[in-house]
N, C-alpha and C. Protein backbone atom coordinates (compact mmCIF):
# COMPACT_ATOMS: atom_id res chain seq x y z
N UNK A 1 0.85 -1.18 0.00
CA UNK A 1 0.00 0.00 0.00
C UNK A 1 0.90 1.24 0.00
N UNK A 2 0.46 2.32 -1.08
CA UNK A 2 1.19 3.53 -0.59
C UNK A 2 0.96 3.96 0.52
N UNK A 3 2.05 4.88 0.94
CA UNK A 3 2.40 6.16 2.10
C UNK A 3 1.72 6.86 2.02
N UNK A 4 1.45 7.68 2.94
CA UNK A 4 0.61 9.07 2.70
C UNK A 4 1.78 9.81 2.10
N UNK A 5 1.24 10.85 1.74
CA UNK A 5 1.76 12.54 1.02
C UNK A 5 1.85 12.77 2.44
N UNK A 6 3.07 13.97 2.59
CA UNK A 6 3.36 14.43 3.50
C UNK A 6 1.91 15.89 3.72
N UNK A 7 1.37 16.17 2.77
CA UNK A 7 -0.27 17.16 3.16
C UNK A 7 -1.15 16.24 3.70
N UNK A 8 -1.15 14.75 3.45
CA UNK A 8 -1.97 13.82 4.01
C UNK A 8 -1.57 13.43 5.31
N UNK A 9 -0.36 13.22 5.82
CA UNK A 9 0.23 13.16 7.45
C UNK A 9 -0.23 14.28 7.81
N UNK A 10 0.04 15.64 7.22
CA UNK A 10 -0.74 16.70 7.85
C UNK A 10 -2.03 16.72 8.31
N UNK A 11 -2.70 16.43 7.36
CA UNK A 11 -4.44 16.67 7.66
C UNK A 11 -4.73 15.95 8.69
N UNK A 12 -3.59 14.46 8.57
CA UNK A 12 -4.15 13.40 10.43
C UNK A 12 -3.30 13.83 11.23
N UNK A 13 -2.64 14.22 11.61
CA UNK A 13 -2.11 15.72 12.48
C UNK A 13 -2.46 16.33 12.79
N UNK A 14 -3.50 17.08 12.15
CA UNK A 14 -4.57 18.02 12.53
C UNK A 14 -5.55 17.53 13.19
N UNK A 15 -6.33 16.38 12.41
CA UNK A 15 -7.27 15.90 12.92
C UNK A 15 -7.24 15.29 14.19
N UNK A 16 -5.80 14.63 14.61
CA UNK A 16 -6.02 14.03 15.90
C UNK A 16 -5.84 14.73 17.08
N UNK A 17 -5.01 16.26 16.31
CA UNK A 17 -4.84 17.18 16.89
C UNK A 17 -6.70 17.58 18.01
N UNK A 18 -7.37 17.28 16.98
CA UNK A 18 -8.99 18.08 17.42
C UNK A 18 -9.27 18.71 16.73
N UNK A 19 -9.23 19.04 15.40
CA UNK A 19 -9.48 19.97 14.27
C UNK A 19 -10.84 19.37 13.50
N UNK A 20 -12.18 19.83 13.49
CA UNK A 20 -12.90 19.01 12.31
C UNK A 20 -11.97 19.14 10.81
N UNK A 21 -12.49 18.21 10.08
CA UNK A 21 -11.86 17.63 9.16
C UNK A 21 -12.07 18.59 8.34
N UNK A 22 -12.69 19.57 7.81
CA UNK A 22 -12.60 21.02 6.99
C UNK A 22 -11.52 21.96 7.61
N UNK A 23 -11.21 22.20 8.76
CA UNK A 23 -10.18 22.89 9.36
C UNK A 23 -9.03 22.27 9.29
N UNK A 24 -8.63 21.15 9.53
CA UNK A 24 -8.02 20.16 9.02
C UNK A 24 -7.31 20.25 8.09
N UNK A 25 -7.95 20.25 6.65
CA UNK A 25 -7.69 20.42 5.60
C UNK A 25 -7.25 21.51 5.15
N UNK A 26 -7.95 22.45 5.76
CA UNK A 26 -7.27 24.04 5.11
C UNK A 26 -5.76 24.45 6.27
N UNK A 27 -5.69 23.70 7.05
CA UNK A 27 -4.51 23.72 7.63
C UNK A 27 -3.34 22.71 7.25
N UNK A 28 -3.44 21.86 6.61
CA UNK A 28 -2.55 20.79 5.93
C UNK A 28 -2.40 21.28 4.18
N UNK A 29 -3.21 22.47 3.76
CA UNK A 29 -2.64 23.07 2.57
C UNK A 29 -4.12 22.74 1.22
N UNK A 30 -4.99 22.33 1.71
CA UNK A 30 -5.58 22.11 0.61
C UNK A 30 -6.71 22.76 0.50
N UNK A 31 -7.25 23.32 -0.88
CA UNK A 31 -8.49 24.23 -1.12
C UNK A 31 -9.31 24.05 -0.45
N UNK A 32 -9.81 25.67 -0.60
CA UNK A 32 -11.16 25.78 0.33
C UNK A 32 -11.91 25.30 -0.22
N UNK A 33 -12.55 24.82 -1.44
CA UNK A 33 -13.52 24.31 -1.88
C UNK A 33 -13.33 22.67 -1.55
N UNK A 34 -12.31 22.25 -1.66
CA UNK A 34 -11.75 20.72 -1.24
C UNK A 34 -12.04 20.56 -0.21
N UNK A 35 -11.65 21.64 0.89
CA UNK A 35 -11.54 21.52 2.61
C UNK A 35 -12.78 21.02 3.22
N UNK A 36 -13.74 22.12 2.24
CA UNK A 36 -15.56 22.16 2.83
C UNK A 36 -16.01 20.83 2.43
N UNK A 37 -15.50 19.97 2.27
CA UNK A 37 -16.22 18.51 1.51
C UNK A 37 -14.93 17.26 2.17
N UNK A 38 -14.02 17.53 2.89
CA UNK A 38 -12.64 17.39 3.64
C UNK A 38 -13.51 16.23 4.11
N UNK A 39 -14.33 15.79 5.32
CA UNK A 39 -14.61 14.64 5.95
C UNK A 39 -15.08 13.39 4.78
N UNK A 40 -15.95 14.21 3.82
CA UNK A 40 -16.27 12.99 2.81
C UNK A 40 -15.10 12.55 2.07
N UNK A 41 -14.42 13.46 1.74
CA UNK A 41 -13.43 13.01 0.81
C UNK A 41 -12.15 12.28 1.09
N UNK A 42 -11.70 12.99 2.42
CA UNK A 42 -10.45 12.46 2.97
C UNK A 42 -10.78 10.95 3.94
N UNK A 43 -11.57 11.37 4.62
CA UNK A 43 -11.49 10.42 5.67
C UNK A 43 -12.37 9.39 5.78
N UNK A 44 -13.78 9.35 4.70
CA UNK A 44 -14.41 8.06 3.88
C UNK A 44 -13.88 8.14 2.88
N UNK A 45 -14.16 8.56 2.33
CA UNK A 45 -13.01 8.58 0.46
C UNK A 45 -11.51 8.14 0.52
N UNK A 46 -10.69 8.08 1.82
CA UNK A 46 -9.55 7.38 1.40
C UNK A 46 -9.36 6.84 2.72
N UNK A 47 -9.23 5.39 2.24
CA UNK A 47 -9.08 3.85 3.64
C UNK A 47 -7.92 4.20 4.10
N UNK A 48 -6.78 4.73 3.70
CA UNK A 48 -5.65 4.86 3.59
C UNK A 48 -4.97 6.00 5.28
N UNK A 49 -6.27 7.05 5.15
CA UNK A 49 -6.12 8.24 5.60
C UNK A 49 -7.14 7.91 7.30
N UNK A 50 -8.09 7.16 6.45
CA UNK A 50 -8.78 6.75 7.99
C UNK A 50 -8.36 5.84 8.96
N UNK A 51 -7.33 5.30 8.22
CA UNK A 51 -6.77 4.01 9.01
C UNK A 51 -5.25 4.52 9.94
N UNK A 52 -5.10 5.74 9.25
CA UNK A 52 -4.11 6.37 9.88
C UNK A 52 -4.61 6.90 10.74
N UNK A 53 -5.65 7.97 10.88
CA UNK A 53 -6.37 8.55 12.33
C UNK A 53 -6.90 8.01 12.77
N UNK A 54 -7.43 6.10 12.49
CA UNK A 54 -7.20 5.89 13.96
C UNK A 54 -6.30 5.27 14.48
N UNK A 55 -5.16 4.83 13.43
CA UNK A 55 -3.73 3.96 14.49
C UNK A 55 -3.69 5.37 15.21
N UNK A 56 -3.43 6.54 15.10
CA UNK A 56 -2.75 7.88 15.64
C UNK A 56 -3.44 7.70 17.06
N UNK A 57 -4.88 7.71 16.72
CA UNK A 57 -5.73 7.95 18.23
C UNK A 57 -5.37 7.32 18.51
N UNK A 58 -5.27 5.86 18.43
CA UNK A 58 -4.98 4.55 19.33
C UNK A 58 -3.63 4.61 20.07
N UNK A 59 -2.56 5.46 19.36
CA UNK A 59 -1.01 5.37 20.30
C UNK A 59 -1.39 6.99 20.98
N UNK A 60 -2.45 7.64 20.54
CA UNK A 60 -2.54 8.71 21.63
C UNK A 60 -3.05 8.26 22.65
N UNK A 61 -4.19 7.28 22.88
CA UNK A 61 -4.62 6.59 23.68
C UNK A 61 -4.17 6.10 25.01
N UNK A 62 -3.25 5.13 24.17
CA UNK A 62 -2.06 4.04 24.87
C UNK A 62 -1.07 4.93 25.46
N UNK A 63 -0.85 6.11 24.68
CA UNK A 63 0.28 7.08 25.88
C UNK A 63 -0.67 8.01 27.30
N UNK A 64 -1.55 8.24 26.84
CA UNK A 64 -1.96 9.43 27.76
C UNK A 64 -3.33 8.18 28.43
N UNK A 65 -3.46 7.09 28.67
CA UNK A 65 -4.05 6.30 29.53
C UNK A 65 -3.45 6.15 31.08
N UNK A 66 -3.92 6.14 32.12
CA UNK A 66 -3.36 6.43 33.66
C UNK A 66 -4.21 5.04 34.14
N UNK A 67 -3.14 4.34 34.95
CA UNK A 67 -3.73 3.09 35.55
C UNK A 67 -3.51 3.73 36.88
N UNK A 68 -3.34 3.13 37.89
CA UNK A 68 -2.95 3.36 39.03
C UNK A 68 -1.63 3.02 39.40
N UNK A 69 -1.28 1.65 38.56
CA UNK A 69 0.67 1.42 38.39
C UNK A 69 0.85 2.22 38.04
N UNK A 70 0.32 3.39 36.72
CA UNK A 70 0.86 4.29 36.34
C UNK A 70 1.22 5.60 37.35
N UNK A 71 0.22 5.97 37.84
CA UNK A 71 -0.09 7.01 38.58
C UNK A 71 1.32 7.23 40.40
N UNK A 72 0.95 6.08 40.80
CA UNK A 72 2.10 5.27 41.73
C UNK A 72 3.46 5.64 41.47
N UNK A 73 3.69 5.34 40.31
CA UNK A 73 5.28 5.39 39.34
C UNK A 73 4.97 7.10 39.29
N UNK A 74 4.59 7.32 38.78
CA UNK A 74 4.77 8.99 38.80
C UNK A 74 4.78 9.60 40.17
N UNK A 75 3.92 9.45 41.11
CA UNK A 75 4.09 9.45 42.84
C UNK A 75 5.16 9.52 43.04
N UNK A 76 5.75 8.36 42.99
CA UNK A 76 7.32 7.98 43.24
C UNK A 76 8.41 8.90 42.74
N UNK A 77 8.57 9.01 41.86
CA UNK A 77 9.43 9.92 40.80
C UNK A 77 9.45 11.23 41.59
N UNK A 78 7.65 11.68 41.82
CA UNK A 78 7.60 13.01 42.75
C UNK A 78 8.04 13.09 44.11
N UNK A 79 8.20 12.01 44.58
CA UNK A 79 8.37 12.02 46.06
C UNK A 79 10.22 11.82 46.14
N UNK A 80 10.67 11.20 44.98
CA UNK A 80 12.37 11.17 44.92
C UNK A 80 12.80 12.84 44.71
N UNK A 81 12.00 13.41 43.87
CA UNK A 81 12.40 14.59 43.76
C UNK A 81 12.66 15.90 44.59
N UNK A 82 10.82 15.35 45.67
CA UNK A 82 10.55 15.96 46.58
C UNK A 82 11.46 16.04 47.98
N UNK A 83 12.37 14.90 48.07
CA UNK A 83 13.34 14.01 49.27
C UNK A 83 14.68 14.79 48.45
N UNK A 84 15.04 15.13 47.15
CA UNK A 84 16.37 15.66 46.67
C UNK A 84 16.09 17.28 47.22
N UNK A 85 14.88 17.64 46.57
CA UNK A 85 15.11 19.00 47.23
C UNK A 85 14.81 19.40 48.89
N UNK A 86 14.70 18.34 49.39
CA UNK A 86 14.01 18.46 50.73
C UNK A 86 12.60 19.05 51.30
N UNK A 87 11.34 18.59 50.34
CA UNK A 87 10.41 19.50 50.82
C UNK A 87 9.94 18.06 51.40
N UNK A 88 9.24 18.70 52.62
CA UNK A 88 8.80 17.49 53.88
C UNK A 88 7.34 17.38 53.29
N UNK A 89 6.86 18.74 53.11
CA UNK A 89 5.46 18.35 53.01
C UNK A 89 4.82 17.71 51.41
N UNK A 90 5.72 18.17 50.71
CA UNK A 90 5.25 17.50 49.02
C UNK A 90 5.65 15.97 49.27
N UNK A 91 6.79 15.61 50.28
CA UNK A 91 6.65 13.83 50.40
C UNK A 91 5.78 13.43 50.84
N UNK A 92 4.88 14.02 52.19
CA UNK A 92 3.90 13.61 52.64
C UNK A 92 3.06 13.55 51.97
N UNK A 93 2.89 14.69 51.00
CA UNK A 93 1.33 14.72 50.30
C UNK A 93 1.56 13.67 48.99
N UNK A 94 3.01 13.27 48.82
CA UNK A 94 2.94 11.87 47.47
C UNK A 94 2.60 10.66 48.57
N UNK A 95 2.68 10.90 49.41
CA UNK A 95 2.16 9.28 50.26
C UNK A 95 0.95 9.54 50.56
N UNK A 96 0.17 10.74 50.85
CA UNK A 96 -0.90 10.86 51.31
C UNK A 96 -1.75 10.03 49.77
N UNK A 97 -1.05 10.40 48.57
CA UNK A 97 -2.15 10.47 47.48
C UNK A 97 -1.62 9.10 47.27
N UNK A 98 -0.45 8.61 47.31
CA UNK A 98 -0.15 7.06 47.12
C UNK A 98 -1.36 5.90 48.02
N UNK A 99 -1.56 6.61 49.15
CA UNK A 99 -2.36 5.88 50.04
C UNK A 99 -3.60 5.83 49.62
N UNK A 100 -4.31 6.57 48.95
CA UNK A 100 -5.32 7.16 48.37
C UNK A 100 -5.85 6.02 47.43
N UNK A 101 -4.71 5.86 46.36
CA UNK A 101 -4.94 5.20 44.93
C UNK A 101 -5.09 3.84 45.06
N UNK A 102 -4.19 3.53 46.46
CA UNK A 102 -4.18 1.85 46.81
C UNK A 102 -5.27 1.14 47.52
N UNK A 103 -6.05 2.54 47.47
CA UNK A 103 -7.44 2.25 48.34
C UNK A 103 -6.65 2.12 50.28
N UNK A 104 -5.89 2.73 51.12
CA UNK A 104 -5.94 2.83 52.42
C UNK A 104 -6.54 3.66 52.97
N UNK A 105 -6.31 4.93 52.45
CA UNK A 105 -6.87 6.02 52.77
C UNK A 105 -8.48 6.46 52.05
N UNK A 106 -9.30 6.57 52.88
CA UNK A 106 -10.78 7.06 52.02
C UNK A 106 -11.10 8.26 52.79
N UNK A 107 -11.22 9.53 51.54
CA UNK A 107 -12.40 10.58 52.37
C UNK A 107 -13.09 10.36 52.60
N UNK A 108 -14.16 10.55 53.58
CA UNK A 108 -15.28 10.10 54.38
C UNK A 108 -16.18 11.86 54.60
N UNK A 109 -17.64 11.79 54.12
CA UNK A 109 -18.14 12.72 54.07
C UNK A 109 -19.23 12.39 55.11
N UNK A 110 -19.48 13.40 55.66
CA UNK A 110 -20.45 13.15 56.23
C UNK A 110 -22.23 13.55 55.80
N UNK A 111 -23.02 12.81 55.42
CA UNK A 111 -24.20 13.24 54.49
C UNK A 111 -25.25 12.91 56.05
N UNK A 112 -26.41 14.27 55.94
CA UNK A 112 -27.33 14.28 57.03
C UNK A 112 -28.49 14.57 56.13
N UNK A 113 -29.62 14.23 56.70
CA UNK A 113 -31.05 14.85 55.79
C UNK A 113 -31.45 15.96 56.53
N UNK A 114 -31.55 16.65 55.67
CA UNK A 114 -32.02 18.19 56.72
C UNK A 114 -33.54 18.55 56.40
N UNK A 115 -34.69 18.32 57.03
CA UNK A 115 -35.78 19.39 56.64
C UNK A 115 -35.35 21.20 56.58
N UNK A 116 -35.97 21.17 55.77
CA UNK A 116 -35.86 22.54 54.49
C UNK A 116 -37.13 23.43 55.81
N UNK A 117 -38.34 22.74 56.15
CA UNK A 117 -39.45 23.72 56.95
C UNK A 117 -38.47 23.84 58.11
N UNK A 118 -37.67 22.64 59.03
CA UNK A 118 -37.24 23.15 59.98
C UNK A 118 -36.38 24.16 59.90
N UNK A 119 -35.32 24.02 59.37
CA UNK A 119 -34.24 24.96 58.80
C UNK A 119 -34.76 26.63 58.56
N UNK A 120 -36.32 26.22 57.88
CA UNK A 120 -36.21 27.88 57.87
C UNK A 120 -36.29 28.29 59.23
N UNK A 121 -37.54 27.65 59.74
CA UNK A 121 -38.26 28.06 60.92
C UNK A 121 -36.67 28.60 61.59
N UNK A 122 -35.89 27.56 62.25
CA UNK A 122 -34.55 27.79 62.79
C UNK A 122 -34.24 29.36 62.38
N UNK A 123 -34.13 29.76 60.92
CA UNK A 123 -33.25 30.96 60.58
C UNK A 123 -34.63 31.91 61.19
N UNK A 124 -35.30 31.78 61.49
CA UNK A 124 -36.65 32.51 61.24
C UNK A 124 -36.45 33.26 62.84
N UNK A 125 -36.48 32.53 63.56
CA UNK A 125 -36.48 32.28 65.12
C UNK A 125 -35.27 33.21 64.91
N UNK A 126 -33.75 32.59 64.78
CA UNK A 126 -33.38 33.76 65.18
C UNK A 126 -32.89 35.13 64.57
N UNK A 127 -33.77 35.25 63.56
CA UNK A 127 -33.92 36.62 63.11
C UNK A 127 -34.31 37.43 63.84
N UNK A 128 -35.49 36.95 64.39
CA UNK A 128 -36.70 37.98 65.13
C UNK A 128 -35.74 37.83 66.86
N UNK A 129 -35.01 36.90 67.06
CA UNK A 129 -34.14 37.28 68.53
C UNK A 129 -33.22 38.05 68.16
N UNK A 130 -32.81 38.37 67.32
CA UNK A 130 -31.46 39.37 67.04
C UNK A 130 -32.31 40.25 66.81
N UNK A 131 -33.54 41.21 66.48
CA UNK A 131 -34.22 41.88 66.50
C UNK A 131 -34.56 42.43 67.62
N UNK A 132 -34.88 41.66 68.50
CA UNK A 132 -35.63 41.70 69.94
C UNK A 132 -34.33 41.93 70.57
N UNK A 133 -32.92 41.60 70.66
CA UNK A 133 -31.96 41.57 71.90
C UNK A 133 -31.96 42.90 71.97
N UNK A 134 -31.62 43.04 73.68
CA UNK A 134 -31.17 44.64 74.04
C UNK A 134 -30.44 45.49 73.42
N UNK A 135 -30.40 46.74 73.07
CA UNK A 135 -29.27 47.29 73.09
C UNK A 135 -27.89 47.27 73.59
N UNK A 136 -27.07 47.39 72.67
CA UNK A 136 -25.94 47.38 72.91
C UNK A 136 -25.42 48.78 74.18
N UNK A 137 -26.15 49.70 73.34
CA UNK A 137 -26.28 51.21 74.18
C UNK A 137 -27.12 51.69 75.20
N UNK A 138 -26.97 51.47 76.34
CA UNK A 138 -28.41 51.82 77.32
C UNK A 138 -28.57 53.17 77.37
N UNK A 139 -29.68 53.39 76.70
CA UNK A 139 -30.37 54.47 76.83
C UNK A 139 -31.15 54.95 77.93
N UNK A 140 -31.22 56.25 78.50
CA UNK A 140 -32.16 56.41 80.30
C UNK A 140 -33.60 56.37 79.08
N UNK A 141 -34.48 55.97 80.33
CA UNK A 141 -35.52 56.41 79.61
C UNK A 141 -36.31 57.74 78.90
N UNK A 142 -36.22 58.84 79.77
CA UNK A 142 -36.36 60.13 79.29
C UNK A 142 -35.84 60.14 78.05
N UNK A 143 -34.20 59.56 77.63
CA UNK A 143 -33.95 59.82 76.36
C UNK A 143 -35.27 59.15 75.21
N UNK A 144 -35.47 58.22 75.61
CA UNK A 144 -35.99 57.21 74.82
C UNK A 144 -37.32 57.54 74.61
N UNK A 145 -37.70 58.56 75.31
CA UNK A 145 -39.35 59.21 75.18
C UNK A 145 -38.88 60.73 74.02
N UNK A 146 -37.55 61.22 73.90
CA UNK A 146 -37.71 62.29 73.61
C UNK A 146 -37.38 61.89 71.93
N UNK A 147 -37.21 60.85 72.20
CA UNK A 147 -36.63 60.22 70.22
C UNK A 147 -37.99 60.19 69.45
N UNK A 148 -37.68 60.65 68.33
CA UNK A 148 -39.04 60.42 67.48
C UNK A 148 -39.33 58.67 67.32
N UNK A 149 -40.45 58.50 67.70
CA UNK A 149 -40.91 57.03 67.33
C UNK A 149 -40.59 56.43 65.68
N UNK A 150 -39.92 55.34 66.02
CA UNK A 150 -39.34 54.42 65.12
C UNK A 150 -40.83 53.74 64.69
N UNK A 151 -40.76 53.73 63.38
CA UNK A 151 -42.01 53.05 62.58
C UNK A 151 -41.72 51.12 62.93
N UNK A 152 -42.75 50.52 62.81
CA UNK A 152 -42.66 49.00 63.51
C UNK A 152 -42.25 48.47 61.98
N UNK A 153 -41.26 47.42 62.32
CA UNK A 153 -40.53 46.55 60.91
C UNK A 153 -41.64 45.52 60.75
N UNK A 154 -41.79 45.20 59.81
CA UNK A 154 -42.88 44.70 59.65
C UNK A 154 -42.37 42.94 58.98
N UNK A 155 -42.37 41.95 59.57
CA UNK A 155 -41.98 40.87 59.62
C UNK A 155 -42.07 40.20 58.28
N UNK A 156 -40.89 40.18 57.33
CA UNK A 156 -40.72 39.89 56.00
C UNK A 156 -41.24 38.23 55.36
N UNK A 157 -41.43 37.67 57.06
CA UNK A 157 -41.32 35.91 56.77
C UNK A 157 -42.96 36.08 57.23
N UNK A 158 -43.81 37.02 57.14
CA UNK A 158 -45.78 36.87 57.18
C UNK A 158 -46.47 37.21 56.51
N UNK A 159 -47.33 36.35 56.16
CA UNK A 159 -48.04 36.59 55.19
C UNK A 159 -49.26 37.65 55.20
């Protein structure tokens, strides 16, 4: 079987890049009128070109796939690095996350059911006590007769 054209390595370059196959095309060198018709033509229209984007995906795949051996091995690497330059806490935190992946360590959340009526009522209650508490400022009373009367707040949570 022939090779691709080196504009044809381009266009699956592009494409595996993430390019639709019209962008693709006008980026690997070929007409705009060619480009706009690029998925039919290139990539059903030639076995040659499709079989290349997907061996491409497939070794993009196989490189950028993360197992947990994988992940571990990279841990490691970070935590040798972390022990050359001496940082205490980036070793801890590659064992914290090593412990993590091997399944020792589990976050643990804590989930409660909350009623929504109690909860308001709760905020409700103490709205109207932070309303009601004393002054901070004791006023004599005489003062408190000579103040112009404060209009009554009128309770936002009644219907």
């Amino acid at each position: 079987m022939k090779e691709l054209s080196p504009q044809q390595l381009m266009f699956v370059q592009h494409v595996v890049a993430g390019d639709n196959a019209a962008a693709a095309a006008r980026k690997a060198g070929y007409a705009p009128h060619y480009a706009a018709r690029a998925h039919d033509r290139l990539i059903h229209g030639n076995k040659k070109i499709a079989a290349a984007i997907d061996e491409a995906r497939e070794k993009l795949r196989q490189n950028t796939t993360y197992t947990a051996e994988r992940m571990l091995e990279l841990i490691a690497i970070d935590i040798e690095f972390a022990r050359e330059k001496g940082n205490a806490m980036a070793i801890i935190k590659g064992r914290e996350l090593s412990s993590k992946i091997a399944g020792l360590l589990v976050d643990r959340v804590q989930i409660e059911a909350v009623s929504i009526v109690k909860a308001l009522e709760s905020a409700r209650a103490r709205a109207f006590q932070h309303r009601s508490a004393p002054s901070v400022i004791d006023v004599p009373a005489e003062a408190r007769e000579a103040l112009p009367a404060r209009p009554r707040q009128q309770n936002p949570f009644e219907d």
